[in-house]
N, C-alpha and C. Protein backbone atom coordinates (compact mmCIF):
# COMPACT_ATOMS: atom_id res chain seq x y z
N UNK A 1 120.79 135.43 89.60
CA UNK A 1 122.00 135.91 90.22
C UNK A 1 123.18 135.02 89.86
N UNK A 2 123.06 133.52 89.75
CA UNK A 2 123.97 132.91 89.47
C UNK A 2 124.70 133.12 88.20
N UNK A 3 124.11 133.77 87.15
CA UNK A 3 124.26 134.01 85.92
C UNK A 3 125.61 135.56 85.86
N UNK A 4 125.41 136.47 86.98
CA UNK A 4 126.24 137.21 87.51
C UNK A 4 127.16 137.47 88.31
N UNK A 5 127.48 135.98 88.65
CA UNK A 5 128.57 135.44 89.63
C UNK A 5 129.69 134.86 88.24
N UNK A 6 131.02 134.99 88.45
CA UNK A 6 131.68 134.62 87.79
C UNK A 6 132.14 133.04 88.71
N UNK A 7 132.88 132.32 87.45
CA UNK A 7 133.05 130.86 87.75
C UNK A 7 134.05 130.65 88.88
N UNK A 8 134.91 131.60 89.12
CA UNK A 8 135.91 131.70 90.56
C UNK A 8 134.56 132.03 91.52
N UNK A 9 133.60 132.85 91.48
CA UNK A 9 132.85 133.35 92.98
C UNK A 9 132.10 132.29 93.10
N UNK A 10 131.02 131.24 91.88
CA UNK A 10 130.64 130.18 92.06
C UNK A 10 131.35 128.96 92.82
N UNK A 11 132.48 128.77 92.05
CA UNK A 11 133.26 128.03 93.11
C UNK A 11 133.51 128.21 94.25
N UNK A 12 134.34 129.33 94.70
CA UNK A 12 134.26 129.26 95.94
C UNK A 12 132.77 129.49 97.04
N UNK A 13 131.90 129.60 96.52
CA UNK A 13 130.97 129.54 96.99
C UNK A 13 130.37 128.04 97.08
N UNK A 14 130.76 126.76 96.27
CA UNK A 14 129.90 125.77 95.97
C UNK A 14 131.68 125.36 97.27
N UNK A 15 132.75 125.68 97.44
CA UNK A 15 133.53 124.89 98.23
C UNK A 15 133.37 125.21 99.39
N UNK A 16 132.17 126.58 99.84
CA UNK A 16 132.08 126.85 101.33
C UNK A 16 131.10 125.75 101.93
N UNK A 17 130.44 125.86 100.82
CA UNK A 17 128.98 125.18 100.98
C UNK A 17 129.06 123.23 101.75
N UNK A 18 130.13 122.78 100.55
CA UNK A 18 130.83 121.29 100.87
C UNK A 18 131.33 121.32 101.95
N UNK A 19 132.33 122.81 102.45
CA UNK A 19 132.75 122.75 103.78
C UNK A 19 131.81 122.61 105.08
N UNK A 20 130.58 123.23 105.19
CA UNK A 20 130.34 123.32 106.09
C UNK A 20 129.09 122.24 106.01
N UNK A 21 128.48 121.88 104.31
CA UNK A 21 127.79 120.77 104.66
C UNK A 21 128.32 118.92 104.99
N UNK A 22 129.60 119.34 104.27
CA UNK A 22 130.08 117.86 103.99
C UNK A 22 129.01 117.09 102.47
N UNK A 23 128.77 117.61 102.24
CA UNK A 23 127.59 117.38 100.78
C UNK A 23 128.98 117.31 99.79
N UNK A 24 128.85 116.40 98.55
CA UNK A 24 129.43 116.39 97.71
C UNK A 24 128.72 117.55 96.48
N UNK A 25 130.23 117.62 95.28
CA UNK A 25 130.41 119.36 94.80
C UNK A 25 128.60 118.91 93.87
N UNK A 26 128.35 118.01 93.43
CA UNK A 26 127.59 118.03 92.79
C UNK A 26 126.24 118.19 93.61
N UNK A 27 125.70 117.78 94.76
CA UNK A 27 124.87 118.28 95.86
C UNK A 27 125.11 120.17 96.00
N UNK A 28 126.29 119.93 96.03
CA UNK A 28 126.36 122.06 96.29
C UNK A 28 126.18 122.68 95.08
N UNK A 29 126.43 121.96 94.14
CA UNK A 29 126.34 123.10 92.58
C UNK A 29 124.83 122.44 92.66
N UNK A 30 123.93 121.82 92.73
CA UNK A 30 122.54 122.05 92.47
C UNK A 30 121.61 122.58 93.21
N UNK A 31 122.56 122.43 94.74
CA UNK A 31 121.57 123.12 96.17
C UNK A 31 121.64 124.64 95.53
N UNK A 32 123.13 125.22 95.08
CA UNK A 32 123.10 126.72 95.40
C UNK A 32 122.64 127.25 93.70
N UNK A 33 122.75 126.29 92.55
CA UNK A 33 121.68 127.09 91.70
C UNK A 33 120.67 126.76 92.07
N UNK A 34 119.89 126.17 92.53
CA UNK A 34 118.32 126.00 92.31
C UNK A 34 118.13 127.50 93.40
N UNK A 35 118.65 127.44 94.45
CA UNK A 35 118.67 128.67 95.29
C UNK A 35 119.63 130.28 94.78
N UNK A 36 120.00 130.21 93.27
CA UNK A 36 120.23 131.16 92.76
C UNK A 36 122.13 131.44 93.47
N UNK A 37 122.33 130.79 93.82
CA UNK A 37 123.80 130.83 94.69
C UNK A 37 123.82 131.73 95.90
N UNK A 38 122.66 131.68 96.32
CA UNK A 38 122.41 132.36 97.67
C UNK A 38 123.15 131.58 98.73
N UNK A 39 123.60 131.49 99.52
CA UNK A 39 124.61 130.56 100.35
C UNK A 39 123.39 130.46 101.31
N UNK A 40 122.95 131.58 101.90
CA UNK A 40 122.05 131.29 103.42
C UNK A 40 121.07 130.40 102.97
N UNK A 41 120.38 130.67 101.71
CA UNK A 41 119.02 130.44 101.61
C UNK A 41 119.24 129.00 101.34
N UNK A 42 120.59 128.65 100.57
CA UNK A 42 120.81 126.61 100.06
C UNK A 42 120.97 126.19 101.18
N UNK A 43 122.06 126.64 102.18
CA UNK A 43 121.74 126.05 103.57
C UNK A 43 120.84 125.58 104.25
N UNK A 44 120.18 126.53 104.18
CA UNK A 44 118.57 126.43 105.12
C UNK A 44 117.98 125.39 104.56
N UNK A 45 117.76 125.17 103.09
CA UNK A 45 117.11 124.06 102.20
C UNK A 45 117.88 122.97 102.46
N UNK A 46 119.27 122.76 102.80
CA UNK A 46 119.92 121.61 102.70
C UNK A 46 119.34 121.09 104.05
N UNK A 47 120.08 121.70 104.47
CA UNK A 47 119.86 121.18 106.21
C UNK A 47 118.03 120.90 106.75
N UNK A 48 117.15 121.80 105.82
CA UNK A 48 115.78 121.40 106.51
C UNK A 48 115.14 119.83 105.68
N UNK A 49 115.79 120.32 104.49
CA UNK A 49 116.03 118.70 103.79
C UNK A 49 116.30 117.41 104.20
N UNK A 50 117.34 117.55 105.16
CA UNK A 50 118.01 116.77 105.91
C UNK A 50 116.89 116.00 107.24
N UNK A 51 116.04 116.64 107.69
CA UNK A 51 114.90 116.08 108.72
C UNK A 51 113.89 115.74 108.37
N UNK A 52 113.82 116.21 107.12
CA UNK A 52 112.76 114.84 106.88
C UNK A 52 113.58 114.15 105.34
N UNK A 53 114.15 113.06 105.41
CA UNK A 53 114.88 112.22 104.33
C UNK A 53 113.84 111.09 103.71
N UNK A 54 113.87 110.89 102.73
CA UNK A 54 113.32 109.92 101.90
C UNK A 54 113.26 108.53 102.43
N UNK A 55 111.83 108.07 102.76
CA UNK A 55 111.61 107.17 103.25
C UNK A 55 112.46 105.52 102.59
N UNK A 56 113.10 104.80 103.45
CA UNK A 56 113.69 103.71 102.64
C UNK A 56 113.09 102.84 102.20
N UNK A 57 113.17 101.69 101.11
CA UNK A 57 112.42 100.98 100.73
C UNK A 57 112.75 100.01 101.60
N UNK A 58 111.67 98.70 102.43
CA UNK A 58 112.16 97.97 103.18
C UNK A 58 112.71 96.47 102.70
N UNK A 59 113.74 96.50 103.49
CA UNK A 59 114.40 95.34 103.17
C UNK A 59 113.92 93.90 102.47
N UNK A 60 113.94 92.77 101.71
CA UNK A 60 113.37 91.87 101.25
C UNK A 60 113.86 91.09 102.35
N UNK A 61 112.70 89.44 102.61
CA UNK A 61 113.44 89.18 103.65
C UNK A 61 113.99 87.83 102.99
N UNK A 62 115.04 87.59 103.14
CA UNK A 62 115.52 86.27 102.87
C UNK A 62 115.32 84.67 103.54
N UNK A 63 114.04 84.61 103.19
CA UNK A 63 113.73 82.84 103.53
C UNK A 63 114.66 82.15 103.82
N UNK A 64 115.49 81.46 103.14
CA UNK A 64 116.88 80.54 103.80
C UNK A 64 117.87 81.92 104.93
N UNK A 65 117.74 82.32 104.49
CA UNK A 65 118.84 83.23 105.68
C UNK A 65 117.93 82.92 107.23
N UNK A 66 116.72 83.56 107.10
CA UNK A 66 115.82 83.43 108.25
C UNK A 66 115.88 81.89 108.98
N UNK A 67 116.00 81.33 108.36
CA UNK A 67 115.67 79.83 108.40
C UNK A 67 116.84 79.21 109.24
N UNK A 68 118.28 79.75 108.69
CA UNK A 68 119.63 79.40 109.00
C UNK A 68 119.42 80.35 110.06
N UNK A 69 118.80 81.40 110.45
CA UNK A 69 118.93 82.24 111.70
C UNK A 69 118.09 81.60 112.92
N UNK A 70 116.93 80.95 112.65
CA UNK A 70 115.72 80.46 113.55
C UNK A 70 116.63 78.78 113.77
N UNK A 71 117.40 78.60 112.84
CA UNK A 71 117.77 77.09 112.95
C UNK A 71 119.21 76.78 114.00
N UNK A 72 120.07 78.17 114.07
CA UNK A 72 120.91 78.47 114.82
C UNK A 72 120.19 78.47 116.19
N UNK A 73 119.21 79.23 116.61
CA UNK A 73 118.74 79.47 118.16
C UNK A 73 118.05 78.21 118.59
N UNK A 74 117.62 77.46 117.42
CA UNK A 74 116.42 76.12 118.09
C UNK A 74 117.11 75.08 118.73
N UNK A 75 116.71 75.04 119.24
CA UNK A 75 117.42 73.53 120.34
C UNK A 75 116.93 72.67 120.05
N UNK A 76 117.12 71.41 120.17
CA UNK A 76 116.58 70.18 120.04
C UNK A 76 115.66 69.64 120.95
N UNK A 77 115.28 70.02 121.97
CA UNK A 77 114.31 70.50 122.98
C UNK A 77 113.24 71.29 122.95
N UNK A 78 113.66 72.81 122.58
CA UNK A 78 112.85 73.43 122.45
C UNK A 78 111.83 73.59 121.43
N UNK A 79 111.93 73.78 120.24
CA UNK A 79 110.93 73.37 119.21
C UNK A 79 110.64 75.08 119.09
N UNK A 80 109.55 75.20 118.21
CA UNK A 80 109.19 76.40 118.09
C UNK A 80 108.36 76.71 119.16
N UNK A 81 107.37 75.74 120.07
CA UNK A 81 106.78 76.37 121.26
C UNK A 81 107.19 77.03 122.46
N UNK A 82 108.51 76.09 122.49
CA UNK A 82 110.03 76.46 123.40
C UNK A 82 110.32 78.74 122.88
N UNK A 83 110.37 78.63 122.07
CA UNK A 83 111.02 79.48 121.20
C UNK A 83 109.95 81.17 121.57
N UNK A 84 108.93 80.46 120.95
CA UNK A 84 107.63 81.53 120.94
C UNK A 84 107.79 81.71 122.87
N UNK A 85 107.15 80.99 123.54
CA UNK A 85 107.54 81.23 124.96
C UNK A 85 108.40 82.28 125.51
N UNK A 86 109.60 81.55 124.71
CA UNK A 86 111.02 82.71 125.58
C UNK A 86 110.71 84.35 124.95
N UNK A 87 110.32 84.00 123.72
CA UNK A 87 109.86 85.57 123.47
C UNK A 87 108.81 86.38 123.70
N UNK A 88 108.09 85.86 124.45
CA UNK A 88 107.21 86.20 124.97
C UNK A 88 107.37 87.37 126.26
N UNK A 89 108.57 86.22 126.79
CA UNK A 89 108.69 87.19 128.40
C UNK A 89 109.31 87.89 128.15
């Protein structure tokens, strides 16, 4: 069908699409060909797309950062047994 849409009906079809998804033009020109420029049917795919999203890769953790973070809260008192304790309760 997309092949029978002229480049004005594509467009305004790929600018309804940005409107109401907020998706950039290049997200709407591949949602609505892969879905043939069906508007309902890219919707439905965008948005069911949208609940389940690509799991993130998790963060690396930064040793000296951690260190400067655990070294900020330690008291000179408390020590790490002090520490483990309070987080406990």
């Amino acid at each position: 069908m997309a092949s029978k849409l002229n480049k004005s009906a594509r467009t305004a079809l790929e600018r309804e699409f940005t409107g109401v998804t907020g998706a950039t033009l290049k997200e709407a020109q591949t949602t609505l060909n892969k879905h043939n420029y069906k508007l309902d049917a890219a919707l439905d795919a965008y948005f069911n797309d949208l609940d389940d999203p690509p799991a993130a890769a998790p963060a690396a953790a930064n040793r000296s950062k951690l260190t400067q973070l655990f070294d900020s809260y330690k008291g000179a008192q408390i020590q790490l047994h002090g520490i483990l304790l309070l987080t406990l309760c």
